[in-house]
C-alpha atoms as a PDB file:
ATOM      1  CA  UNK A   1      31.902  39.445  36.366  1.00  0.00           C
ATOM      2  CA  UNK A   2      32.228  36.653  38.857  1.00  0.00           C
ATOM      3  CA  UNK A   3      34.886  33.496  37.775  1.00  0.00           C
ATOM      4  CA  UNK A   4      31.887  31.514  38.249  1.00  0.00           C
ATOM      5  CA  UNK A   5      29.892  33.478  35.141  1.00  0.00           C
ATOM      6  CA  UNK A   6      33.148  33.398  32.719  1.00  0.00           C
ATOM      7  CA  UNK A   7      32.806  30.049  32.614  1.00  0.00           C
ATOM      8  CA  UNK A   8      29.234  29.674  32.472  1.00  0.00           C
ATOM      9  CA  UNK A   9      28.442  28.819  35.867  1.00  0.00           C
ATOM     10  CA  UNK A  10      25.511  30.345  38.238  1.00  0.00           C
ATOM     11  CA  UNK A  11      24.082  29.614  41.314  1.00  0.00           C
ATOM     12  CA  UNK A  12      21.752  27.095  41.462  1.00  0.00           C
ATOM     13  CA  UNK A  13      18.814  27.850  43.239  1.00  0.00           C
ATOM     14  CA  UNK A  14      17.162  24.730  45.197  1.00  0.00           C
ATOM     15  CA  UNK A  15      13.230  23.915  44.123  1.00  0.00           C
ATOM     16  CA  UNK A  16      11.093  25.585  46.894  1.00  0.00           C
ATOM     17  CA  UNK A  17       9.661  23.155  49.518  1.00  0.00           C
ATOM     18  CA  UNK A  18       7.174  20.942  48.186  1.00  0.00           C
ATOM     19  CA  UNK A  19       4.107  20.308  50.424  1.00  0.00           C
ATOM     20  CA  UNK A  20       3.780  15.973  50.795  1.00  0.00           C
ATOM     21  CA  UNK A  21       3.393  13.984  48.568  1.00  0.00           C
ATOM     22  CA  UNK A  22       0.209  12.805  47.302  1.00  0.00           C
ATOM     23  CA  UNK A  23      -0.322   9.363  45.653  1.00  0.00           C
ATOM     24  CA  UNK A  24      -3.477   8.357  43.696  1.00  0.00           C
ATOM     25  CA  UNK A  25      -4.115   4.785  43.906  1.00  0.00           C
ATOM     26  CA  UNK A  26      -6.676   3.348  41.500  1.00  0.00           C
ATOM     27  CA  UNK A  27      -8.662   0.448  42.114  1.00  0.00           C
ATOM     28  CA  UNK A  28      -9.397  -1.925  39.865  1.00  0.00           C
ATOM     29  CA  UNK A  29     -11.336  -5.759  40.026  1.00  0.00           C
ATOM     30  CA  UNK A  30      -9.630  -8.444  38.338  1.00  0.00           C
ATOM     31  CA  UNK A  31     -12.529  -9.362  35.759  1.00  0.00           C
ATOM     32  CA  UNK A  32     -12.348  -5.812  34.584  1.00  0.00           C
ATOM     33  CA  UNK A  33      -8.789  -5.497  34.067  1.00  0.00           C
ATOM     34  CA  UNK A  34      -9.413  -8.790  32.711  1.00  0.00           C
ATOM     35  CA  UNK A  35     -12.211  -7.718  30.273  1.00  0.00           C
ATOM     36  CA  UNK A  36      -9.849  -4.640  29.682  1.00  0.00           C
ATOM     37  CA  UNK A  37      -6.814  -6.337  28.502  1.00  0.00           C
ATOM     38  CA  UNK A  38      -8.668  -9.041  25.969  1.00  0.00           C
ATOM     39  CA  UNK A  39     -11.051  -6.148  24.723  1.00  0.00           C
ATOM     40  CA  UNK A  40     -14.397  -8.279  25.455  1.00  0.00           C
ATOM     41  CA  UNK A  41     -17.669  -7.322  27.151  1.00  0.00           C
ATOM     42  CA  UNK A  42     -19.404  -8.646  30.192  1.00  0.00           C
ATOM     43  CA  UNK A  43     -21.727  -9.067  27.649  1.00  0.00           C
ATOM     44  CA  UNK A  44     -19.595 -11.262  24.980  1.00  0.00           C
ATOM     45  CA  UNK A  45     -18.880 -13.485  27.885  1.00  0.00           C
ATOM     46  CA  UNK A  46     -22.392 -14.291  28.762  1.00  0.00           C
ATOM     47  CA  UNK A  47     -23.109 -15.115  25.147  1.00  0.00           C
ATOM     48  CA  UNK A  48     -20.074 -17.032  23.954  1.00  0.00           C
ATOM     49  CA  UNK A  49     -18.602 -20.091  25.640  1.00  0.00           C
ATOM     50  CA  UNK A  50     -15.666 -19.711  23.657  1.00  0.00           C
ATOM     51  CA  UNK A  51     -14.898 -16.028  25.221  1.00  0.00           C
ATOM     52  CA  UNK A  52     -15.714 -17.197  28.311  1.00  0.00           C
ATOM     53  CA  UNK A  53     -13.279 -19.728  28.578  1.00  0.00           C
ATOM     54  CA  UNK A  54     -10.265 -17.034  26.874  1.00  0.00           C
ATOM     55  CA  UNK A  55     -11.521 -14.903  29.990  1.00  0.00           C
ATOM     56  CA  UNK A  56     -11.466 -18.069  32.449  1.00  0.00           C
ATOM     57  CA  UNK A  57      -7.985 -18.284  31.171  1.00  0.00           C
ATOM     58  CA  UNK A  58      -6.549 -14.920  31.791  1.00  0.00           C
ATOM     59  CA  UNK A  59      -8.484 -14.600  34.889  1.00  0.00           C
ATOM     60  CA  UNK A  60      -6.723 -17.698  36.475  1.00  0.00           C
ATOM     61  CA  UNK A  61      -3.043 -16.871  34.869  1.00  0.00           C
ATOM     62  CA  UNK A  62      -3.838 -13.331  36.765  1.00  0.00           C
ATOM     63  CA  UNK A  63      -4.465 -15.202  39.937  1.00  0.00           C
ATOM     64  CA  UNK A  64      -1.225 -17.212  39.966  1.00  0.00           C
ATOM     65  CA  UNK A  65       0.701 -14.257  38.798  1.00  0.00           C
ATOM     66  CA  UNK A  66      -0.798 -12.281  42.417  1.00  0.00           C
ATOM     67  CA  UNK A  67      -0.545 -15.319  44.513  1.00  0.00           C
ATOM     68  CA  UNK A  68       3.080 -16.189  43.236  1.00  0.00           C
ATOM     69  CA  UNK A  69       4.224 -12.708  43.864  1.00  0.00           C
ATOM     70  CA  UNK A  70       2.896 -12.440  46.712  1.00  0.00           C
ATOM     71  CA  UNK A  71       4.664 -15.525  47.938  1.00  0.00           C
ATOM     72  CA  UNK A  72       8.098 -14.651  46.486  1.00  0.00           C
ATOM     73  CA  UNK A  73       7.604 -11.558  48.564  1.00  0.00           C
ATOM     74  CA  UNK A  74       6.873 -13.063  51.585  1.00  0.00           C
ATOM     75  CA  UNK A  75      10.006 -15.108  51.386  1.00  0.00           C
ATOM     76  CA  UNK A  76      12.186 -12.114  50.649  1.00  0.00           C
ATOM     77  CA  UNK A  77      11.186 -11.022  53.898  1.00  0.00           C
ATOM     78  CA  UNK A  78      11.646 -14.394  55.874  1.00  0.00           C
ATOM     79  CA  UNK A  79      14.830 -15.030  54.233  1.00  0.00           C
ATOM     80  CA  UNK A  80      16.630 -11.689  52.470  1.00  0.00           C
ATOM     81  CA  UNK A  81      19.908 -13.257  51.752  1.00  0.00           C
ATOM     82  CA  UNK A  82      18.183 -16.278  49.805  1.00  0.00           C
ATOM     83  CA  UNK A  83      19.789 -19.095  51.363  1.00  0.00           C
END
């Protein structure tokens, strides 16, 4: 037996060579990840005023949240050490 084994250590062997990687993007409108998230219909929202103004809602608040990233990002670029 090798020290190695006595002690409960074996060779490692590295994972074979991966081909490159492959990344799945999946696209998605904002009124259906909209109509997604608050579990209505198209439907419901043509019929109901009140729904359609809950949907208005998190359709705008999803708007600013894209828009304000993307700004913050922007300036992390312009200006990495935040002064």
């Amino acid at each position: 037996m090798a020290n190695g084994d006595v002690l409960g250590f074996r060779g490692v062997k590295a994972p074979a060579a991966e081909g490159p990687r492959t990344e799945h993007v999946l696209v998605q409108r904002p009124l259906q990840r909209v109509l997604a998230f608050t579990g209505r219909s198209i439907d419901d929202v043509v019929n109901s005023p009140i729904v359609k103004n809950e949907v208005l809602g998190f359709y705008k608040l999803h708007r600013f949240v894209e828009r304000r990233s993307d700004v913050v990002d922007l300036e992390r670029q312009w200006n990495p050490l935040g002064m």
